[in-house]
N, C-alpha and C. Protein backbone atom coordinates (compact mmCIF):
# COMPACT_ATOMS: atom_id res chain seq x y z
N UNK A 1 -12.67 16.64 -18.50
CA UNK A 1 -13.49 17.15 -17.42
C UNK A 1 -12.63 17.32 -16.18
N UNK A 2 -12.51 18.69 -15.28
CA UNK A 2 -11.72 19.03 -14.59
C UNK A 2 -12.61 18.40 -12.97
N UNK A 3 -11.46 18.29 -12.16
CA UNK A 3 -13.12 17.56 -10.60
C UNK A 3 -12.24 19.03 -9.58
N UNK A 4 -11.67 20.12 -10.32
CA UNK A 4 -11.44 20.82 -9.04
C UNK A 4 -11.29 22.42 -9.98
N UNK A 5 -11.81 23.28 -9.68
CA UNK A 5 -12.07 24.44 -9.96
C UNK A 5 -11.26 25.37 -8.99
N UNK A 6 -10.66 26.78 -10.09
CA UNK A 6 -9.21 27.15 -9.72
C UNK A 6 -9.69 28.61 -9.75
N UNK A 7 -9.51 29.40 -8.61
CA UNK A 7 -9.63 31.06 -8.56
C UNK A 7 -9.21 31.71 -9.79
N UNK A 8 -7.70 31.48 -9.87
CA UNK A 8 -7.68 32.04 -11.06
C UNK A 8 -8.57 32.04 -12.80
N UNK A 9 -8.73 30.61 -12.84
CA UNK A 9 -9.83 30.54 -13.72
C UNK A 9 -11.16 31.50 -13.63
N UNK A 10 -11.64 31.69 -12.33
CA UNK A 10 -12.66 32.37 -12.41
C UNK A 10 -12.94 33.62 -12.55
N UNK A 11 -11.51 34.01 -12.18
CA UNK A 11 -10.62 35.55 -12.52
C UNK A 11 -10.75 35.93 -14.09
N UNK A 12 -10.40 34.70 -14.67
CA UNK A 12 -9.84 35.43 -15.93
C UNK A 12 -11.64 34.97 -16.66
N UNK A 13 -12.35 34.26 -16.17
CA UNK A 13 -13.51 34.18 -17.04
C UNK A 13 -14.41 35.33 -16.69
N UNK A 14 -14.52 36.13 -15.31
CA UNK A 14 -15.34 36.97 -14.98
C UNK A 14 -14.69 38.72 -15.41
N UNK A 15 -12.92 38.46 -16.33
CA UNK A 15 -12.88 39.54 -16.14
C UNK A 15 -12.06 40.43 -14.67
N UNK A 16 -12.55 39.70 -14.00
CA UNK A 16 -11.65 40.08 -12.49
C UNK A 16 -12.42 41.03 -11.93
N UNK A 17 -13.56 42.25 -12.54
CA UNK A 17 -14.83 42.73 -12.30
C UNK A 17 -15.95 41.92 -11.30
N UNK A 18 -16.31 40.71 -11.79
CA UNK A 18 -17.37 40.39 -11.02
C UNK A 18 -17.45 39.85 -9.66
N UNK A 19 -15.87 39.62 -9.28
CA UNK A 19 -15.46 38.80 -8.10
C UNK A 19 -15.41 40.05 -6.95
N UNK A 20 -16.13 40.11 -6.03
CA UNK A 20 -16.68 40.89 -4.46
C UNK A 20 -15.93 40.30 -3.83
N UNK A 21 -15.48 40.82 -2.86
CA UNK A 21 -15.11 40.91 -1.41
C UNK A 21 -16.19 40.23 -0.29
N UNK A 22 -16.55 39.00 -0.18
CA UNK A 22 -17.21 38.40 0.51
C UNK A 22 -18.80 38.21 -0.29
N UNK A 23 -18.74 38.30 -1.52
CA UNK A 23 -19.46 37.71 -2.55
C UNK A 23 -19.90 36.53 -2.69
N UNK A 24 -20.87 35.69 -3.45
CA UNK A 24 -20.47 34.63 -3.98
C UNK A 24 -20.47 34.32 -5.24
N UNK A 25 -20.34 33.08 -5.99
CA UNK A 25 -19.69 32.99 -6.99
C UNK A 25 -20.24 31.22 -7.18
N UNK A 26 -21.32 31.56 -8.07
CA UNK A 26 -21.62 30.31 -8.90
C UNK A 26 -20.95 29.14 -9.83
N UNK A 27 -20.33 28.19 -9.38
CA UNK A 27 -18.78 27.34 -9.60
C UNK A 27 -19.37 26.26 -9.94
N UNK A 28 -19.56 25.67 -11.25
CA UNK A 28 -20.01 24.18 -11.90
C UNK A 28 -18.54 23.39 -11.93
N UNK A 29 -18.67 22.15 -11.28
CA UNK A 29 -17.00 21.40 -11.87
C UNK A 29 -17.92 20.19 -12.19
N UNK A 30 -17.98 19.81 -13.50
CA UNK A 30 -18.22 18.50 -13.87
C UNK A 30 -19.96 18.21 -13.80
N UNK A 31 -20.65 17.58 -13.62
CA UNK A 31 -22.38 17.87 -13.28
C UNK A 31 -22.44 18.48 -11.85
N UNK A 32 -21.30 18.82 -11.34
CA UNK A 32 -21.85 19.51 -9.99
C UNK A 32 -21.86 21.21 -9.89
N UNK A 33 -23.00 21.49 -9.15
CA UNK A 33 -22.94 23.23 -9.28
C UNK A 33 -22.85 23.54 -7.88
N UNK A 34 -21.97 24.69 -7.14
CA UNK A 34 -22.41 25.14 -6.27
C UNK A 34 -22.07 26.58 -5.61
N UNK A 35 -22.23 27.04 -5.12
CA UNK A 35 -22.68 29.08 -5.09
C UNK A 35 -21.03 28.36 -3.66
N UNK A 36 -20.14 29.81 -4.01
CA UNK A 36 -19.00 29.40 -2.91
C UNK A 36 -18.84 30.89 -2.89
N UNK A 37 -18.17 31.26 -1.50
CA UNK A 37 -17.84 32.74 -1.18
C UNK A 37 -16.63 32.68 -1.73
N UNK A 38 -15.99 34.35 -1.47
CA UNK A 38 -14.97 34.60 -2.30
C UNK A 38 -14.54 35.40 -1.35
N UNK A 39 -13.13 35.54 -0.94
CA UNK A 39 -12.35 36.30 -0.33
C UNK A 39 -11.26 37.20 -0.87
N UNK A 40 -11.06 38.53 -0.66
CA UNK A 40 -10.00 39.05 -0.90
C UNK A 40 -9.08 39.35 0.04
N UNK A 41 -7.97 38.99 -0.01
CA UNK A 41 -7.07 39.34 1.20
C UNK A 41 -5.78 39.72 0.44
N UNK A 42 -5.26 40.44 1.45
CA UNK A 42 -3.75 41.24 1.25
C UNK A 42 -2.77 40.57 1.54
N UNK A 43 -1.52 40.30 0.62
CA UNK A 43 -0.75 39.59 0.75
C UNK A 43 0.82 40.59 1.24
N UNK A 44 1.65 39.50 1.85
CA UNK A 44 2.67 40.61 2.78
C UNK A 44 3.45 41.73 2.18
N UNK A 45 3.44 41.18 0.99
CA UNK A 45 4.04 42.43 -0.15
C UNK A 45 3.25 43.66 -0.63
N UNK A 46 1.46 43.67 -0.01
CA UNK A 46 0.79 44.58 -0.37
C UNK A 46 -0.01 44.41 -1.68
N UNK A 47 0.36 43.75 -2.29
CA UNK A 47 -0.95 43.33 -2.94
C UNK A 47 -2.09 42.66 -2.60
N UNK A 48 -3.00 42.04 -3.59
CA UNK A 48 -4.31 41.74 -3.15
C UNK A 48 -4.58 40.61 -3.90
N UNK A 49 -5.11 39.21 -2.83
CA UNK A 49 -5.33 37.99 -3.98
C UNK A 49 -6.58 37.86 -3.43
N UNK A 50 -7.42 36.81 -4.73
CA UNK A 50 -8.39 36.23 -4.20
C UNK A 50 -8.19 34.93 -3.76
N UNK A 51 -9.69 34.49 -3.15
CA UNK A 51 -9.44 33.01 -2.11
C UNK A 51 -10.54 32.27 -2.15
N UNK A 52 -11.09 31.38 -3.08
CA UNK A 52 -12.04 30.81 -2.24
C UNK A 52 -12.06 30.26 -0.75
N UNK A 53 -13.68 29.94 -0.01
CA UNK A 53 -13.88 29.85 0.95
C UNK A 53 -14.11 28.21 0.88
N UNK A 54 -13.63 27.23 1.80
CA UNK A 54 -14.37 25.69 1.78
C UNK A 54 -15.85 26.15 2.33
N UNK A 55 -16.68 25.43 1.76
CA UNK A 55 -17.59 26.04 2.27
C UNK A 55 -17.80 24.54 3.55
N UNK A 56 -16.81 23.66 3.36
CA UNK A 56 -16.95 22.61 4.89
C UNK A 56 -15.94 23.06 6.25
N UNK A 57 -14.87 23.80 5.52
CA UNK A 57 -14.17 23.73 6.76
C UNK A 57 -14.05 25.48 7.22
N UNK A 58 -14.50 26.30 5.87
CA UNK A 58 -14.24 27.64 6.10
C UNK A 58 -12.80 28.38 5.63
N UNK A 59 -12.02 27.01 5.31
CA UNK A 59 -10.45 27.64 5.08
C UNK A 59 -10.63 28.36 3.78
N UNK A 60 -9.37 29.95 3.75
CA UNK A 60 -9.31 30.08 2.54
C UNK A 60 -8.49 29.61 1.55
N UNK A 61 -8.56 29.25 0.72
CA UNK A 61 -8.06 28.65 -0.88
C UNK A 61 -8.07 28.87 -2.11
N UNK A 62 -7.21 28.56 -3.38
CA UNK A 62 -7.26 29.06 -4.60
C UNK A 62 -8.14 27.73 -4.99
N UNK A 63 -8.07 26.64 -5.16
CA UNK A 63 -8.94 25.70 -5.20
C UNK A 63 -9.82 24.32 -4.50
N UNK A 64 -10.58 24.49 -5.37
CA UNK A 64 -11.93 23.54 -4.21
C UNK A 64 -11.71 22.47 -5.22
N UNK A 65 -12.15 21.30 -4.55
CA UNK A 65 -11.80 19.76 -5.62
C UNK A 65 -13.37 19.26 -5.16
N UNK A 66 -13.92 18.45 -6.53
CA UNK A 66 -15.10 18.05 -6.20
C UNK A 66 -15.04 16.27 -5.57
N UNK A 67 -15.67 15.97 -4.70
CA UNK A 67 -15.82 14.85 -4.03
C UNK A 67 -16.99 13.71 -3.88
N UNK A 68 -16.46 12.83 -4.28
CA UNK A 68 -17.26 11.71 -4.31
C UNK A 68 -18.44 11.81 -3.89
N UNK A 69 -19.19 12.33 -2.84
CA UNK A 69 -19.99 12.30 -2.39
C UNK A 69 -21.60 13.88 -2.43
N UNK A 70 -20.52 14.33 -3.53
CA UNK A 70 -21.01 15.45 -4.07
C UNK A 70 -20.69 16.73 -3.87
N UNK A 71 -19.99 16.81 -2.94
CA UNK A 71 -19.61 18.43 -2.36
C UNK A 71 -18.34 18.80 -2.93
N UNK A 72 -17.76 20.19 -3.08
CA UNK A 72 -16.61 20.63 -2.86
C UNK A 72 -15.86 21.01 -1.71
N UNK A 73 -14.70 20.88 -1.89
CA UNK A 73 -13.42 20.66 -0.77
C UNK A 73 -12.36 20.78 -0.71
N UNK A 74 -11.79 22.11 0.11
CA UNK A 74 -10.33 22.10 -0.11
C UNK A 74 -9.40 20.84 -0.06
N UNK A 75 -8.44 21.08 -0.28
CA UNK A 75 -7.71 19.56 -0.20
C UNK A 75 -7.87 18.98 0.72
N UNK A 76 -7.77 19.59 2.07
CA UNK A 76 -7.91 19.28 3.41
C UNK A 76 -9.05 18.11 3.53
N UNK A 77 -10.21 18.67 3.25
CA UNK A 77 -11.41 18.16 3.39
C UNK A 77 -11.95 17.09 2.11
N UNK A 78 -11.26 17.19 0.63
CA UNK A 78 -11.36 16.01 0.48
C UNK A 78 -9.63 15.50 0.03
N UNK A 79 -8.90 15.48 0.77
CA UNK A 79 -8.14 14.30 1.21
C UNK A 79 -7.49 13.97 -0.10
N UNK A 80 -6.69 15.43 -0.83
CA UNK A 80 -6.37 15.37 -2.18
C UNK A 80 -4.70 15.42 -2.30
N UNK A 81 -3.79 14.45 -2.76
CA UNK A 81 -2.19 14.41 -2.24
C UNK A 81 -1.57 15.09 -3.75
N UNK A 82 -0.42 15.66 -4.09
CA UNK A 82 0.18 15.71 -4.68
C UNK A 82 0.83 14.32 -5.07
N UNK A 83 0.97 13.91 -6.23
CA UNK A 83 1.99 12.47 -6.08
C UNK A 83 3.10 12.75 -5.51
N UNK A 84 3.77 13.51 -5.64
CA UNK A 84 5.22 13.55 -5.27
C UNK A 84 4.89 13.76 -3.53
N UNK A 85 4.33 14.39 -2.97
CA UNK A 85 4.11 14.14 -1.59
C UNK A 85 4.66 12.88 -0.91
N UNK A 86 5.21 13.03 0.43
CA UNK A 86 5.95 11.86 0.96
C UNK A 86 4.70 11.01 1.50
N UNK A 87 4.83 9.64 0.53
CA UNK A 87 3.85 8.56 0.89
C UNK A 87 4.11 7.83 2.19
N UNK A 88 3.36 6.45 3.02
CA UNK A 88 3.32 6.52 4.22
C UNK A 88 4.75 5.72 4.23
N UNK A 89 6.04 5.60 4.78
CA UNK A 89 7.16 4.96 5.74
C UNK A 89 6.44 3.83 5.32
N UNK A 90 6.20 2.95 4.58
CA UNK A 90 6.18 1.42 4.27
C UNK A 90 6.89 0.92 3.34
N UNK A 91 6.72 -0.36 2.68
CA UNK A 91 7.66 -0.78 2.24
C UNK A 91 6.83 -0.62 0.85
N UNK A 92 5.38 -0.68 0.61
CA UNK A 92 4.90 -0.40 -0.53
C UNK A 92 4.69 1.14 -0.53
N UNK A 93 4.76 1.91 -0.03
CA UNK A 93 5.02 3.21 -0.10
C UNK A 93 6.17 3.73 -0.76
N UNK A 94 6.92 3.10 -0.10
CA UNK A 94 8.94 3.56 -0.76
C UNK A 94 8.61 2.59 -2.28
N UNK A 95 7.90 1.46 -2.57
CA UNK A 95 7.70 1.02 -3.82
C UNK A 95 7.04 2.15 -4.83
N UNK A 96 5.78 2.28 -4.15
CA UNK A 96 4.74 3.35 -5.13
C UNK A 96 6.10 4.50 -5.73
N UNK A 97 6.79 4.99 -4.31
CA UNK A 97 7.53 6.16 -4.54
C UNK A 97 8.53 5.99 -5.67
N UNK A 98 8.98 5.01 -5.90
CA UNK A 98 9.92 4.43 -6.61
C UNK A 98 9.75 4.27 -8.07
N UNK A 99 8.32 3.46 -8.25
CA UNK A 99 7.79 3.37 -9.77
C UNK A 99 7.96 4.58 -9.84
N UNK A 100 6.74 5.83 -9.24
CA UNK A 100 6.50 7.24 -9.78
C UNK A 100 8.13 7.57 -10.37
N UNK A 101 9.07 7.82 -9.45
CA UNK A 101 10.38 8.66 -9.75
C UNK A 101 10.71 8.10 -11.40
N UNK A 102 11.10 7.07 -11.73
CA UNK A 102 11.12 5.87 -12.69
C UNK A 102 10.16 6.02 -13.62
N UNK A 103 8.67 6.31 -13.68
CA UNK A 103 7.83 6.71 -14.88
C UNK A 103 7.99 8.53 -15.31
N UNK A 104 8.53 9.05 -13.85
CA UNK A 104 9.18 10.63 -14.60
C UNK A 104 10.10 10.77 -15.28
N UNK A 105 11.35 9.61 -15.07
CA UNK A 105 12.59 9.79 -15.60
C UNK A 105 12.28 9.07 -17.20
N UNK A 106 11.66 8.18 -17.59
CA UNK A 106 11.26 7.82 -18.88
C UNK A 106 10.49 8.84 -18.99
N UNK A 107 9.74 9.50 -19.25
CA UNK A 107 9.24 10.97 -20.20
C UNK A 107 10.35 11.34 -19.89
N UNK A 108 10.71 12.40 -18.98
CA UNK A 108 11.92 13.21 -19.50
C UNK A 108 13.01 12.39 -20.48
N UNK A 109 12.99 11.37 -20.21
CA UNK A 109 14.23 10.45 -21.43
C UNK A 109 13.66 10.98 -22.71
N UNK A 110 12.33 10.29 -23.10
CA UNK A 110 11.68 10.29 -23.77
C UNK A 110 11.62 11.42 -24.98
N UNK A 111 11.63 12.58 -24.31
CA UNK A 111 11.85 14.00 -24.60
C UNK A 111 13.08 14.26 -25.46
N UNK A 112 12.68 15.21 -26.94
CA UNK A 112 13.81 15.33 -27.87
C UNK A 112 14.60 16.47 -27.40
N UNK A 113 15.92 16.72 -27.49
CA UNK A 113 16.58 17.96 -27.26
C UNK A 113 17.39 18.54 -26.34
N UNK A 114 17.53 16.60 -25.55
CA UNK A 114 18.34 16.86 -23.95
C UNK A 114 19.71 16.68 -24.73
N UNK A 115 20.99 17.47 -23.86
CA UNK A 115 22.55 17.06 -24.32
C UNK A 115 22.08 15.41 -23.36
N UNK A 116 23.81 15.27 -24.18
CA UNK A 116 24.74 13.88 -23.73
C UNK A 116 24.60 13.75 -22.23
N UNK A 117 25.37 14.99 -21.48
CA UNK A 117 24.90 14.51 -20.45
C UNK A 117 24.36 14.81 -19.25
N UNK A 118 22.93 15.30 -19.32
CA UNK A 118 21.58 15.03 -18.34
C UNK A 118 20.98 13.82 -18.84
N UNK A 119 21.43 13.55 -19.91
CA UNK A 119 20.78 12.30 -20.08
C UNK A 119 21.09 11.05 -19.54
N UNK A 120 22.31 10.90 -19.79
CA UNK A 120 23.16 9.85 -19.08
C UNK A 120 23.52 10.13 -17.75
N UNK A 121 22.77 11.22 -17.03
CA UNK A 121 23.10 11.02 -15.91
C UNK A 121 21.44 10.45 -15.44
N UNK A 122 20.40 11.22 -15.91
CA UNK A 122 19.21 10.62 -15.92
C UNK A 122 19.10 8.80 -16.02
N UNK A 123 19.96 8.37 -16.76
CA UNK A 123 19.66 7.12 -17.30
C UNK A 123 20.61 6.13 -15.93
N UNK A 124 21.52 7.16 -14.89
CA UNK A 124 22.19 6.42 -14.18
C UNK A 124 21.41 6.59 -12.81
N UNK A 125 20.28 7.28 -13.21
CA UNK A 125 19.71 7.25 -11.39
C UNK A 125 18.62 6.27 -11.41
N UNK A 126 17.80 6.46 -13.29
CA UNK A 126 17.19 5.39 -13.43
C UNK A 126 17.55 3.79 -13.02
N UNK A 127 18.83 3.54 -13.06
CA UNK A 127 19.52 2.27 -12.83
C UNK A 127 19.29 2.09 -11.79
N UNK A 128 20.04 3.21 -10.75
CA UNK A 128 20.30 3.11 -9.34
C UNK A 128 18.50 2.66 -8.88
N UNK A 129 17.66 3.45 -9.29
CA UNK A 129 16.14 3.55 -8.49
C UNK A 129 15.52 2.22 -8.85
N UNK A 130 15.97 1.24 -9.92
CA UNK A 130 15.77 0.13 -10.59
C UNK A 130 16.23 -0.98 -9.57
N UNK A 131 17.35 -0.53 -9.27
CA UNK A 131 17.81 -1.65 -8.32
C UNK A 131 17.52 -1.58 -6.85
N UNK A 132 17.23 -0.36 -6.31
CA UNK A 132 16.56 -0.50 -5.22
C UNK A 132 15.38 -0.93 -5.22
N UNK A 133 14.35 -1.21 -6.23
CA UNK A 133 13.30 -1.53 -6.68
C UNK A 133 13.60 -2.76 -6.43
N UNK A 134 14.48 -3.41 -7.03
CA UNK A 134 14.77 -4.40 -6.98
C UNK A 134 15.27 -5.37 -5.52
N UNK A 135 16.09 -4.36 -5.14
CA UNK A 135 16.20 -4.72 -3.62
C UNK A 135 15.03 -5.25 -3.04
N UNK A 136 13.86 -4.30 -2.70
CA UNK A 136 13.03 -4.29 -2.26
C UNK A 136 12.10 -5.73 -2.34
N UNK A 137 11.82 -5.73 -3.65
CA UNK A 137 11.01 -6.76 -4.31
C UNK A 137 11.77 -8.42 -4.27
N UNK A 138 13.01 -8.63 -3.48
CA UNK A 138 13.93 -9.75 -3.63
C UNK A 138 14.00 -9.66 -1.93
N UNK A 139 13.72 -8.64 -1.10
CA UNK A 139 13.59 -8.96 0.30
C UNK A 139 11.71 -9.54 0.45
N UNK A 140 11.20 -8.95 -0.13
CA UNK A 140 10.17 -9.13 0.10
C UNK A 140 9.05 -11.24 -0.51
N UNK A 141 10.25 -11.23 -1.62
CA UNK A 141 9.95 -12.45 -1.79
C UNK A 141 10.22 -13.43 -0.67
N UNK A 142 11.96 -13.04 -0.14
CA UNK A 142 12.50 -14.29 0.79
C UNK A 142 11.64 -14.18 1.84
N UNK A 143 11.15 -12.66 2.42
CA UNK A 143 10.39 -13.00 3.37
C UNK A 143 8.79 -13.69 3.30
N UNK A 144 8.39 -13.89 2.35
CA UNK A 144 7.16 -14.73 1.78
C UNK A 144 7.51 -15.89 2.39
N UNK A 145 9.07 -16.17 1.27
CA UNK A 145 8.84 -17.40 1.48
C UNK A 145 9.77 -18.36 2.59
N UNK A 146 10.12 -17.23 3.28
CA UNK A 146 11.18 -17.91 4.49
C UNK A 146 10.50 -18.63 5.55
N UNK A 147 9.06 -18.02 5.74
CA UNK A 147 8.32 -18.71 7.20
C UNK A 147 8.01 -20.23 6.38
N UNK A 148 7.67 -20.81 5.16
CA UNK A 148 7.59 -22.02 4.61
C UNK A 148 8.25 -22.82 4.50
N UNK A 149 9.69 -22.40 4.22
CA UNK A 149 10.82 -23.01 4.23
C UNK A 149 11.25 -23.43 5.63
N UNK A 150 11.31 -22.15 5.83
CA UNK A 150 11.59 -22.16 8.07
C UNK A 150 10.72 -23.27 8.38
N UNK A 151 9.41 -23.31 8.49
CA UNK A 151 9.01 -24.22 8.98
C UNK A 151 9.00 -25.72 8.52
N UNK A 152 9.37 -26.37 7.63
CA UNK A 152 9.79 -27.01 7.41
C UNK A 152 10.86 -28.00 7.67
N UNK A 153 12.26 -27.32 8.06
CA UNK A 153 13.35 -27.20 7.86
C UNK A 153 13.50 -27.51 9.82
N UNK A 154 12.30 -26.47 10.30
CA UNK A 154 13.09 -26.12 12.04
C UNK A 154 12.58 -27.81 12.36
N UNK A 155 13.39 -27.90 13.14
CA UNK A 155 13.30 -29.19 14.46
C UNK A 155 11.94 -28.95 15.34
N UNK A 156 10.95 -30.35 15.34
CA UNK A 156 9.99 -30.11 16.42
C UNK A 156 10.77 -29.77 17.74
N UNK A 157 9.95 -28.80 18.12
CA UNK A 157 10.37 -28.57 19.61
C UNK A 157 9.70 -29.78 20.43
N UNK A 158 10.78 -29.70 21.61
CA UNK A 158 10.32 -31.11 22.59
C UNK A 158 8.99 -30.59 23.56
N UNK A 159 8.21 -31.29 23.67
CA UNK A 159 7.14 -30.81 24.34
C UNK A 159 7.47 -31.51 26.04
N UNK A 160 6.66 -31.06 26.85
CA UNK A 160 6.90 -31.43 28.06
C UNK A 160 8.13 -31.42 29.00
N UNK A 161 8.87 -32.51 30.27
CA UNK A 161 9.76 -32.30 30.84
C UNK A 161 11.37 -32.98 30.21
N UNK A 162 12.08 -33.15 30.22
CA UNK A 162 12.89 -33.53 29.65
C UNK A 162 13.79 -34.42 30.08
N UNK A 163 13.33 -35.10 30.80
CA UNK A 163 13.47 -36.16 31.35
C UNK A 163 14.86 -37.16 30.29
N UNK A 164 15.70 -36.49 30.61
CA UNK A 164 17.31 -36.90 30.45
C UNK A 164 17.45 -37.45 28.64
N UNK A 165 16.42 -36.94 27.90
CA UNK A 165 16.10 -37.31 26.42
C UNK A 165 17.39 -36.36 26.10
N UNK A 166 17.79 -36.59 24.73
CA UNK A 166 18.44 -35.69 24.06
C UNK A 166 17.79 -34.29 23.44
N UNK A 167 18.39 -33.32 23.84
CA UNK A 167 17.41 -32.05 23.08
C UNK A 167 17.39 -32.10 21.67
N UNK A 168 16.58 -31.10 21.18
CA UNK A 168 16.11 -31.47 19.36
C UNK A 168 17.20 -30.43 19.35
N UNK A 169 17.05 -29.57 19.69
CA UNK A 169 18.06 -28.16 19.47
C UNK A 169 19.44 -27.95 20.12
N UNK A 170 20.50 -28.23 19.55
CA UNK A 170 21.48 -27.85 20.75
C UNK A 170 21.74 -26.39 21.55
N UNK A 171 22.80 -26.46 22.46
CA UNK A 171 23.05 -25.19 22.96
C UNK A 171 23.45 -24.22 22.74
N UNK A 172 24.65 -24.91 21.85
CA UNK A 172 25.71 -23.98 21.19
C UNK A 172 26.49 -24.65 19.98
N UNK A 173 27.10 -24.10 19.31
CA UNK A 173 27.90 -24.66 18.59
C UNK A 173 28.74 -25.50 18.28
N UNK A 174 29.35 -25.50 20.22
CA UNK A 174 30.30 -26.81 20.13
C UNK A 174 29.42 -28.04 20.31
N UNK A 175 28.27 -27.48 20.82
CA UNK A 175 27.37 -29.58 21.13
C UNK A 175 27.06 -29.92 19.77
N UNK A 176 27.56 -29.11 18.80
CA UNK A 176 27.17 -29.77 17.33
C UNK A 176 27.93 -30.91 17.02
N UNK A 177 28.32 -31.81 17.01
CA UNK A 177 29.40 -32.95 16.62
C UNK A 177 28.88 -33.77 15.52
């Protein structure tokens, strides 16, 4: 069951005949039905494509994706990413990004009929993306568990005036003796 319905599909099921120039066009994706306009516009080379219309935001598009809440929606409107799209600058982001690259490079491994070597070069980025994985996941432990240890480990700080006591912390290196 498809959740996003594609111009061209509707092209090749109607024939390419039934699709108008500001028409509409009766579009079922999944138990949902709903009547969407249709645009033709000229493209810079002089030909002619079609477009659906969002019918939330008005943009034109080749496809509408159906949404949780029952409607259809260009991507825009329901909030639809490519995986490969750059995920957010975090540290589980650059993770997510990392598995994905790593579950593409096993299928393509996977795959009969590659030479010697795309393969082995495939199998050396796999390594490389393994160990940054790894990086990642070995900073992220110490920092778990560094504030436990840290605290543990640090010297109570002296509370109040200091009234000629010895400090918990020295100054520098040489008051270490």
């Amino acid at each position: 069951m498809s959740s996003s319905v594609d111009i061209r599909d509707l092209a090749r099921a109607s024939g390419g005949h039934a699709l108008l120039d500001g028409g509409a066009v009766m579009v079922k994706v999944g138990d949902l039905s709903a009547t969407v306009r249709v645009r033709q516009v000229k493209t810079p080379i002089g030909c002619s494509m079609w477009l659906l219309v969002c019918p939330l935001c008005r943009r034109q598009c080749r496809q509408l994706h159906a949404m949780p809440d029952g409607q259809l929606g260009c991507k825009d409107c329901a909030h639809v990413r490519h995986p490969d799209q750059r995920l957010p600058d975090s540290e589980s982001g650059r993770m997510q990004k990392l598995v994905h690259q790593i579950q593409r490079l096993d299928a393509r491994l996977a795959q009969r009929g590659l030479d010697r070597t795309p393969r082995r070069r495939m199998r050396r980025r796999k390594r490389r993306l393994l160990a940054q994985l790894a990086t990642i996941l070995t900073k992220r432990r110490s920092r778990l568990q560094a504030p436990v240890d840290g605290a543990l480990a640090a010297p109570v700080p002296h509370l109040g005036a200091d009234h000629g006591r010895q400090r918990s912390t020295p100054k520098s290196v040489h008051d270490v003796r």
